[in-house]
N, C-alpha and C. Protein backbone atom coordinates (compact mmCIF):
# COMPACT_ATOMS: atom_id res chain seq x y z
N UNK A 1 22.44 -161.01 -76.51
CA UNK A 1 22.86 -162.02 -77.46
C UNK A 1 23.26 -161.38 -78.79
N UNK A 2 22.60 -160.37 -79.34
CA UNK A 2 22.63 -159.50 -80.51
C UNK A 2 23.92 -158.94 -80.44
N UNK A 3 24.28 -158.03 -79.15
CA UNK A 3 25.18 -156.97 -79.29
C UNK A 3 26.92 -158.31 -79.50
N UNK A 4 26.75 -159.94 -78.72
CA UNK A 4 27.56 -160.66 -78.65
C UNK A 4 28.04 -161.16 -79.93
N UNK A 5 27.02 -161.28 -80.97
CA UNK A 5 27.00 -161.29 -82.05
C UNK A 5 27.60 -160.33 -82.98
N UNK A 6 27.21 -159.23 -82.48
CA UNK A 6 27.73 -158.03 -83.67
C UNK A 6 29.53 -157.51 -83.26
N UNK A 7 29.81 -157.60 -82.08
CA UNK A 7 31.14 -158.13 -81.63
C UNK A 7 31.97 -158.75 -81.62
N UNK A 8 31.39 -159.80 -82.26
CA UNK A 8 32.49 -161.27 -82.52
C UNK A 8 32.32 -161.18 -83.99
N UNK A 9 31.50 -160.24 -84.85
CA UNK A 9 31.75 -160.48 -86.36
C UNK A 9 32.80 -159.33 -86.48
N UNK A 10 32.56 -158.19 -85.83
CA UNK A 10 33.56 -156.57 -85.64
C UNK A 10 35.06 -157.62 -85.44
N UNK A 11 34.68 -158.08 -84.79
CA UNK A 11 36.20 -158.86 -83.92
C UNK A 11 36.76 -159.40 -85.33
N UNK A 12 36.11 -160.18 -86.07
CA UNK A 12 36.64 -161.30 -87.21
C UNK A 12 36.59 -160.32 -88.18
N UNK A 13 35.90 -159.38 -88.45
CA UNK A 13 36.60 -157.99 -89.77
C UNK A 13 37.63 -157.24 -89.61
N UNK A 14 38.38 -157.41 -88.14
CA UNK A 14 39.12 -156.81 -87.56
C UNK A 14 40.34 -157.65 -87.91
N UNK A 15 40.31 -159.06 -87.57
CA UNK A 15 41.38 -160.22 -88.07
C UNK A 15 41.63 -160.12 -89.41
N UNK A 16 40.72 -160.35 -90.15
CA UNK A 16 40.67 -160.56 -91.39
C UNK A 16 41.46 -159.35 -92.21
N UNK A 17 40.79 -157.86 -92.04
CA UNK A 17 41.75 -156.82 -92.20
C UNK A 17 43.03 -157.26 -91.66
N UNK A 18 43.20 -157.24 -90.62
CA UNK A 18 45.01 -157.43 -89.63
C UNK A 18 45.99 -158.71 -90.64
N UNK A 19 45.21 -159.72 -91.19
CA UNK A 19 45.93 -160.39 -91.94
C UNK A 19 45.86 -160.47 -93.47
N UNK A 20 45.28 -159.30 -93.94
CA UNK A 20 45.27 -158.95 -95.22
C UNK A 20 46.65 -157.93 -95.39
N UNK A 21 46.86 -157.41 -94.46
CA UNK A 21 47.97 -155.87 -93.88
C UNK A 21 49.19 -156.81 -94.21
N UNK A 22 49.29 -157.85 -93.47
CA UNK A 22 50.63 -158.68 -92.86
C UNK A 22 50.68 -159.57 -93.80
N UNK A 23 49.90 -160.15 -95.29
CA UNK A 23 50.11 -160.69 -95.97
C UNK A 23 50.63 -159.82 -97.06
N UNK A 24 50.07 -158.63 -97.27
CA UNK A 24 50.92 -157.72 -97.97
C UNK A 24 52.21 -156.90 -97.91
N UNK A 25 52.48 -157.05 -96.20
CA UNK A 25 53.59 -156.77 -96.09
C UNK A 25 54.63 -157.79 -96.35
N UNK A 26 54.33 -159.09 -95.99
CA UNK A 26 55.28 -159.86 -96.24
C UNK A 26 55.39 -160.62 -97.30
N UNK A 27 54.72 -160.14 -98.51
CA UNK A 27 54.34 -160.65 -99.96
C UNK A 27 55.53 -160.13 -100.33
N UNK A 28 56.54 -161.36 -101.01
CA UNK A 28 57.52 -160.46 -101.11
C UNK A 28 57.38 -159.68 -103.05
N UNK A 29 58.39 -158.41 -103.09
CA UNK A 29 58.20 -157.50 -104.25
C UNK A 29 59.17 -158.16 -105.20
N UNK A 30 59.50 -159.45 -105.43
CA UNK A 30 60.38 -159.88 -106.92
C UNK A 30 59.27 -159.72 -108.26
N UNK A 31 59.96 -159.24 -109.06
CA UNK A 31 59.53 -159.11 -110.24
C UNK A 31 58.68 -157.83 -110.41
N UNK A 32 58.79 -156.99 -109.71
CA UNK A 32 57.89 -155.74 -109.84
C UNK A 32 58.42 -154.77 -109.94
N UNK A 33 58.48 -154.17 -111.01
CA UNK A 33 59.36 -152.74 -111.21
C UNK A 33 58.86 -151.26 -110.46
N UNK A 34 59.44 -150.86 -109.77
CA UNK A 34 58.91 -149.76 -109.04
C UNK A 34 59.53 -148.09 -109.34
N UNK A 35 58.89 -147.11 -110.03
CA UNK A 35 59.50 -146.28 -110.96
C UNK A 35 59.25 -145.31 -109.56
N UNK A 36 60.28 -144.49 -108.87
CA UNK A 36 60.17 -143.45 -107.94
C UNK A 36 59.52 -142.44 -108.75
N UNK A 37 59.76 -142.06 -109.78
CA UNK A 37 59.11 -140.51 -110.51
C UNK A 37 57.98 -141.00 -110.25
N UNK A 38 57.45 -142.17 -110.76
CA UNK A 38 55.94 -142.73 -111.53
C UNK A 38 55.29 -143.01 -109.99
N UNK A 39 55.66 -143.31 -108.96
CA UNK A 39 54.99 -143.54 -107.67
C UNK A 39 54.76 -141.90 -107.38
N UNK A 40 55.93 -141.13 -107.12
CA UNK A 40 55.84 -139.71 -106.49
C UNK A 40 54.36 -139.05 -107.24
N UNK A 41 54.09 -139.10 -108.63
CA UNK A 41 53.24 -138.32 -108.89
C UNK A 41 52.29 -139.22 -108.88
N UNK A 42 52.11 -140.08 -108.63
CA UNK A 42 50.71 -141.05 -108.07
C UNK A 42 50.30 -140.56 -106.78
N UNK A 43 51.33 -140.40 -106.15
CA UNK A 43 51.36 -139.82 -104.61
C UNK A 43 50.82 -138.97 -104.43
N UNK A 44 51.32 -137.68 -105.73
CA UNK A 44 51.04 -136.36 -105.19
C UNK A 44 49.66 -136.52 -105.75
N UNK A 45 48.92 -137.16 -106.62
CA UNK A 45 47.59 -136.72 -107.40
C UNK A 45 46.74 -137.22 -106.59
N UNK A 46 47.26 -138.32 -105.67
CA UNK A 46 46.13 -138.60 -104.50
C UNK A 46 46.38 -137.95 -103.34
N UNK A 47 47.20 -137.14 -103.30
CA UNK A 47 47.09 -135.68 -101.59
C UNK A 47 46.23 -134.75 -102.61
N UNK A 48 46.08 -134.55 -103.71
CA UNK A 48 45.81 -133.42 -104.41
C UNK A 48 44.32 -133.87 -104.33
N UNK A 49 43.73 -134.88 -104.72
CA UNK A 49 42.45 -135.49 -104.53
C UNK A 49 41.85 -135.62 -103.41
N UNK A 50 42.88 -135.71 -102.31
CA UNK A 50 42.02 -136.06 -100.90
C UNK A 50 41.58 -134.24 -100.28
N UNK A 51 43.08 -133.40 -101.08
CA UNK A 51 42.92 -131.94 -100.59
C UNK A 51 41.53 -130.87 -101.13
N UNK A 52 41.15 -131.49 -102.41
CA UNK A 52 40.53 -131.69 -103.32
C UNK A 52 38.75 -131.48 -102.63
N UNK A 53 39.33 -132.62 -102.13
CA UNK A 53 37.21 -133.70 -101.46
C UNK A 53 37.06 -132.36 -100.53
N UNK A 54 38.26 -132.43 -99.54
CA UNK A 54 38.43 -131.79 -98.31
C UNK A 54 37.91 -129.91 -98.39
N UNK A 55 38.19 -129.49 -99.37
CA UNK A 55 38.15 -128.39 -99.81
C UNK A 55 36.61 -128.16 -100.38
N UNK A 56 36.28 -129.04 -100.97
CA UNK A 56 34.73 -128.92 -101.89
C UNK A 56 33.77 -128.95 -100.64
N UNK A 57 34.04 -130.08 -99.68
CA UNK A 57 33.41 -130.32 -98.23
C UNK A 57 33.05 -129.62 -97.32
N UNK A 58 34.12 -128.82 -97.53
CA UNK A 58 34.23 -127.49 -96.41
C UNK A 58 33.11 -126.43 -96.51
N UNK A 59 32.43 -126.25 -95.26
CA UNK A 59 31.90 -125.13 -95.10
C UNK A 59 32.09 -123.66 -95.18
N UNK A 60 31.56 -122.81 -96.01
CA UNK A 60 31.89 -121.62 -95.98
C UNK A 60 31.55 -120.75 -95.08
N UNK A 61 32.62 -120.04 -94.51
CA UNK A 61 32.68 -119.32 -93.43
C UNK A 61 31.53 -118.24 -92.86
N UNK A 62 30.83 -117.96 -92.28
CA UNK A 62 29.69 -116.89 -92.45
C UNK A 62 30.41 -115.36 -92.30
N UNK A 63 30.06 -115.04 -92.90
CA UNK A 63 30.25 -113.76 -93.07
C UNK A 63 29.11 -112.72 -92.21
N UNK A 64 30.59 -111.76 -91.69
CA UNK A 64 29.99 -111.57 -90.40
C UNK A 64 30.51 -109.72 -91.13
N UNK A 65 28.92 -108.87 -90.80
CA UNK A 65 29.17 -107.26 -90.96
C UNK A 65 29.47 -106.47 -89.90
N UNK A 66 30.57 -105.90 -90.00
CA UNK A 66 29.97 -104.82 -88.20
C UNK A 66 28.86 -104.43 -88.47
N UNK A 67 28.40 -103.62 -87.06
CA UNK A 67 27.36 -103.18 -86.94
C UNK A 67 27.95 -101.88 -86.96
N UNK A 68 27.63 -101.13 -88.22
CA UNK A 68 27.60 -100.13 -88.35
C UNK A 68 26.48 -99.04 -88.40
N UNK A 69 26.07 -97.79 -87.81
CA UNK A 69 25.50 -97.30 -88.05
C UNK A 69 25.17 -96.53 -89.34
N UNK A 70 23.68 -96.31 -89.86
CA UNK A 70 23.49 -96.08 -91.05
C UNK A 70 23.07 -94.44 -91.09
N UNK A 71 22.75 -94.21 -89.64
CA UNK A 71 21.90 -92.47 -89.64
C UNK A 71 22.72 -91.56 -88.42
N UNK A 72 23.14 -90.69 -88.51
CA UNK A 72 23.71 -89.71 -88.22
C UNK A 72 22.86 -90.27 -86.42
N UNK A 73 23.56 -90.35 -85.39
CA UNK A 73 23.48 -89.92 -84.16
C UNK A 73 22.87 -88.88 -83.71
N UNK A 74 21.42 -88.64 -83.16
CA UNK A 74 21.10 -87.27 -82.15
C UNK A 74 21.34 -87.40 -81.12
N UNK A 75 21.26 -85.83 -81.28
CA UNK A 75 22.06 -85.85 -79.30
C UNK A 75 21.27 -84.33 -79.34
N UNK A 76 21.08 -84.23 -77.87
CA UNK A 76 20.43 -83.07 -77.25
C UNK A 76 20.33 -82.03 -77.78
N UNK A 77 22.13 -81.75 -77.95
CA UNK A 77 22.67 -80.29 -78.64
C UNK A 77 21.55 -80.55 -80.01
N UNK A 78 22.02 -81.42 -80.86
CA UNK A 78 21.54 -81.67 -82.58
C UNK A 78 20.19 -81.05 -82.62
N UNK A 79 19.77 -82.01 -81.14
CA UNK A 79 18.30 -81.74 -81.16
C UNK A 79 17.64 -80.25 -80.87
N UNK A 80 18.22 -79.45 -80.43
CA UNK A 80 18.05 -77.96 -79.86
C UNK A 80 18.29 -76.85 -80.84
N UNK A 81 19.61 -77.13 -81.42
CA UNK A 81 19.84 -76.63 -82.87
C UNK A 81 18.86 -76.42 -84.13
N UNK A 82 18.22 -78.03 -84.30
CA UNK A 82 17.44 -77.50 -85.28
C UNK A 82 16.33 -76.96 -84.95
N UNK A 83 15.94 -77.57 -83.87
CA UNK A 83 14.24 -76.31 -83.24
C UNK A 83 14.54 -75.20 -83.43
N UNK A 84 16.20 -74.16 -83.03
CA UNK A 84 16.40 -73.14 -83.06
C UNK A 84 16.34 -72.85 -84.55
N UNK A 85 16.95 -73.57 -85.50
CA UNK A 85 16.48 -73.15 -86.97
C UNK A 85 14.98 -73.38 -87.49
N UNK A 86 14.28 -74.03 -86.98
CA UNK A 86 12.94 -73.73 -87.39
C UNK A 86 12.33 -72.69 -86.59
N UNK A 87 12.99 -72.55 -85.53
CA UNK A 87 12.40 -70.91 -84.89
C UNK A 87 12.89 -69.74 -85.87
N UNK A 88 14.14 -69.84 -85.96
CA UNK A 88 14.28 -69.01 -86.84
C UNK A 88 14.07 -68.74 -88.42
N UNK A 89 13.70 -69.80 -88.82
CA UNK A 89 13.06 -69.97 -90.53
C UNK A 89 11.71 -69.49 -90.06
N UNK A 90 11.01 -69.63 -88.71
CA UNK A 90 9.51 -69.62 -88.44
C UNK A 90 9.35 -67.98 -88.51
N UNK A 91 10.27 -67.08 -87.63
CA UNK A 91 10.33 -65.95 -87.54
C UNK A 91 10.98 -65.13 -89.17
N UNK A 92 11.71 -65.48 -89.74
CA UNK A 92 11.72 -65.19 -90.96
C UNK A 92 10.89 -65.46 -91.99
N UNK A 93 10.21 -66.19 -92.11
CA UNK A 93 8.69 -66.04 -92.69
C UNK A 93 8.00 -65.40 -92.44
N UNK A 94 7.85 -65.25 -91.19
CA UNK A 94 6.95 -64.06 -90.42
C UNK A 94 7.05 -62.66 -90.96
N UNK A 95 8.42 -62.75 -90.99
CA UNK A 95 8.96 -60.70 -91.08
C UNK A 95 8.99 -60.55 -92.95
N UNK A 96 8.72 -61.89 -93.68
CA UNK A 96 8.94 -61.81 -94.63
C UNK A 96 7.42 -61.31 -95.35
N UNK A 97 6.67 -62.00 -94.96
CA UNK A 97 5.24 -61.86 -95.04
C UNK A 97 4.82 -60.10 -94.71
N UNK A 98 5.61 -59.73 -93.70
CA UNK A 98 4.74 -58.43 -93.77
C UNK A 98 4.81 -57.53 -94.66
């Protein structure tokens, strides 16, 4: 019964709009001066206002980082290399000492 109700008032806001449209269209325009400059920039200040809302509204994009690495890569070799320099800083301490 409710939803029959809320349907038949949708229905009659629906008329009521539809003949508010068609009374303004057919209202006729005597006596009304209509300035093209003075409409155009009425025009443009309300695309500029709607571009305006649209723009403030908008979500900002997330910002996205590569994934870059921050520390030098080891690898086997890297890894063998420097043991071999602490062998050899180890043995040069050694011979230095005597």
């Amino acid at each position: 019964m409710n939803k029959v109700d809320d349907t038949m008032d949708s229905i009659r806001e629906q008329i009521d709009l539809a003949d508010e449209i068609s009374n303004a269209i057919s209202a006729p325009m005597i006596g009304i001066d209509l300035d093209d400059d003075e409409l155009t920039a009425e025009l443009e200040e309300l695309e500029q206002e709607v571009l305006d809302s649209q723009l403030l509204g908008a979500d900002t994009p997330p910002v996205t980082v590569p994934n870059v690495p921050t520390t030098e890569p080891t690898t086997k070799r890297k890894i063998i290399e420097d043991q071999d320099e602490d062998e050899e800083l180890a043995e040069l301490r050694a011979t230095m000492a005597l």
